[in-house]
C-alpha atoms as a PDB file:
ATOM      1  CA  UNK A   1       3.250 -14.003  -4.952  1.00  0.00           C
ATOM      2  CA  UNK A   2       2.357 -14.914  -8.813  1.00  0.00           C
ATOM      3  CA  UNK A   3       1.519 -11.871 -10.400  1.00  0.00           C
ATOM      4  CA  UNK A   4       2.849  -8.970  -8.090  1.00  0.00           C
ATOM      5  CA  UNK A   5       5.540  -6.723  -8.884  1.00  0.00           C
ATOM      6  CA  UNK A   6       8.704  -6.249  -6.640  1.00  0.00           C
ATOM      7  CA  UNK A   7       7.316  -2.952  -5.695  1.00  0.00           C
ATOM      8  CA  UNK A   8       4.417  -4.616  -4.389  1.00  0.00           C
ATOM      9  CA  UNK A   9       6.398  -7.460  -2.342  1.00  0.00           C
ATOM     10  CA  UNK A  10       9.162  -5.005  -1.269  1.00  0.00           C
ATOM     11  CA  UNK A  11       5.942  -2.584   0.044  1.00  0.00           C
ATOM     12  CA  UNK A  12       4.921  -5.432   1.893  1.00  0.00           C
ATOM     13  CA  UNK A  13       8.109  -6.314   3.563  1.00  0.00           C
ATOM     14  CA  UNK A  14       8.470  -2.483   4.320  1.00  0.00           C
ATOM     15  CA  UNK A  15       5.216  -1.872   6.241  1.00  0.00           C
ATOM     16  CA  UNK A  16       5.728  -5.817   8.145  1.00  0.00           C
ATOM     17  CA  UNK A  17       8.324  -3.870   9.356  1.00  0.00           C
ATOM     18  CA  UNK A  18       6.791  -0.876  10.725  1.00  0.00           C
ATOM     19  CA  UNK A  19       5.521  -0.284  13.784  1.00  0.00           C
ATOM     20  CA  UNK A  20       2.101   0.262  11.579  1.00  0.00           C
ATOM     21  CA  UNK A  21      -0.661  -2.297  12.261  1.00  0.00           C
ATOM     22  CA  UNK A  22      -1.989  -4.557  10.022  1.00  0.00           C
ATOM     23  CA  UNK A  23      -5.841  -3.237  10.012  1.00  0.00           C
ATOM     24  CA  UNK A  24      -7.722  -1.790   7.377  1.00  0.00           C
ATOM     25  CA  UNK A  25      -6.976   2.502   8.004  1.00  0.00           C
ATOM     26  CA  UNK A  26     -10.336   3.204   7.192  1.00  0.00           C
ATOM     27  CA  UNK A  27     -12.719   0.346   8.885  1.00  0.00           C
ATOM     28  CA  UNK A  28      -9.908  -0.787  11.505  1.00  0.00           C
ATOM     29  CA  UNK A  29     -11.085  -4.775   9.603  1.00  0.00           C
ATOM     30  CA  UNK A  30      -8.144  -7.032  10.074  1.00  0.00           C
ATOM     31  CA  UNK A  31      -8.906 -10.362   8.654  1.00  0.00           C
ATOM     32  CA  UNK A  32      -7.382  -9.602   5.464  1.00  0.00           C
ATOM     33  CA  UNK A  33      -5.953  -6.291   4.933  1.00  0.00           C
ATOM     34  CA  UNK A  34      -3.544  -5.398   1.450  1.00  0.00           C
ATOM     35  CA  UNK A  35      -1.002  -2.617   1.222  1.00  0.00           C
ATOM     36  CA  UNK A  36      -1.213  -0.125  -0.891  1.00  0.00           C
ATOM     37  CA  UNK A  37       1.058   3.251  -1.957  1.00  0.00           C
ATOM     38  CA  UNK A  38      -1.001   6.236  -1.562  1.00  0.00           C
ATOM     39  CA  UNK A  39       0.867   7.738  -4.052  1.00  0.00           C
ATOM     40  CA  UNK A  40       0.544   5.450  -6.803  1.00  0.00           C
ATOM     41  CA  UNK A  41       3.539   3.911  -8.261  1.00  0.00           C
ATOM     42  CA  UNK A  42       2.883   5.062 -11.788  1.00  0.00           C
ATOM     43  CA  UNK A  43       3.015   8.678 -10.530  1.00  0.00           C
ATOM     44  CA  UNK A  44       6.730   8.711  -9.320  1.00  0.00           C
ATOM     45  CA  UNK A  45       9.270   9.458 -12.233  1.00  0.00           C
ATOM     46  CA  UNK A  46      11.416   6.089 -13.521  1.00  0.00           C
ATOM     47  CA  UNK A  47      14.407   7.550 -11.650  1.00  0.00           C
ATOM     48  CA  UNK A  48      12.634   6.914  -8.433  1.00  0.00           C
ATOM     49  CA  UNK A  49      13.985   4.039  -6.147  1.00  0.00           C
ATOM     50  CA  UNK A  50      11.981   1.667  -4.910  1.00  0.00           C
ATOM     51  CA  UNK A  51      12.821   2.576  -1.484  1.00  0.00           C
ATOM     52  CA  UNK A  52      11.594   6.145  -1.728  1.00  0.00           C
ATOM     53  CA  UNK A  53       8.427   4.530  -3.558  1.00  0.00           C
ATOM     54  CA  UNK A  54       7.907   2.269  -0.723  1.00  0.00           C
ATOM     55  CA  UNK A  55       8.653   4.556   1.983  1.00  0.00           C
ATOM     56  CA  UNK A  56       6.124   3.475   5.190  1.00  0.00           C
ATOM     57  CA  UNK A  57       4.764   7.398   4.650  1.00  0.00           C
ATOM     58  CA  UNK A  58       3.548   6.120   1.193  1.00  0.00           C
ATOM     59  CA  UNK A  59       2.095   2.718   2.456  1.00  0.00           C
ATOM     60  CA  UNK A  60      -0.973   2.140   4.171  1.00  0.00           C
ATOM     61  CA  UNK A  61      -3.101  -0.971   5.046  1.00  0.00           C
ATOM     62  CA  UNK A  62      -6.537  -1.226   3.497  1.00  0.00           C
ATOM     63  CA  UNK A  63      -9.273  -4.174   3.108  1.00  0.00           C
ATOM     64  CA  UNK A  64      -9.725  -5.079   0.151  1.00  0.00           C
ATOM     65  CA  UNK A  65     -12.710  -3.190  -0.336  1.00  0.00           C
ATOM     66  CA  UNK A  66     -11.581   0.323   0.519  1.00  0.00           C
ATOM     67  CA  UNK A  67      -8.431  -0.604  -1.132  1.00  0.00           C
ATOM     68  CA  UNK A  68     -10.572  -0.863  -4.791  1.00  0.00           C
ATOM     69  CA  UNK A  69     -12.121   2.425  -3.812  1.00  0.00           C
ATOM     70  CA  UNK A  70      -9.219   3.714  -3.233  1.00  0.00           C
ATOM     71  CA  UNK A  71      -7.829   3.006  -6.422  1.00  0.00           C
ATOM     72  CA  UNK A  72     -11.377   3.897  -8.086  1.00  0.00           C
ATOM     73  CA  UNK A  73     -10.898   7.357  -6.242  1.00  0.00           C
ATOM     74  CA  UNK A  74     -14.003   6.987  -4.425  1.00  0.00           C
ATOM     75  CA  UNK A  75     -12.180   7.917  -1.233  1.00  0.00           C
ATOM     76  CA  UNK A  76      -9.615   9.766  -0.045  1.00  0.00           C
ATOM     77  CA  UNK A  77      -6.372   8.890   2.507  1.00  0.00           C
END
């Protein structure tokens, strides 16, 4: 995808496979649903790998709507 970093495809590939379904965590919505580290990237040091970064502990599945409040800290995983 234009745009996204290869943490952010290799996250992707990572939770499609888990056995984690692909609904929102919060509203259970499944019509379009992102992933997204709980820990942010940024927050791990630059010796990190992308693996632990993307472990399926640090992913979860979010709409797109809790996913911005997410990252606006408006709620909490």
């Amino acid at each position: 995808m234009k745009g996204e970093s290869t943490v952010s495809r290799k996250a992707v590939i990572s939770y499609n496979n888990s056995d984690r379904p692909l609904i929102c965590a919060i509203c259970g919505y499944s019509n379009k649903v992102e992933i997204c580290h709980i820990k942010s990237v940024a927050s791990f040091s630059k010796a990190a790998s992308i693996s632990e970064i993307n472990n399926i502990d640090n992913l979860v599945a979010l709409c797109p709507n809790h996913h911005w409040e997410f990252d606006k800290g408006l709620i909490n995983i």
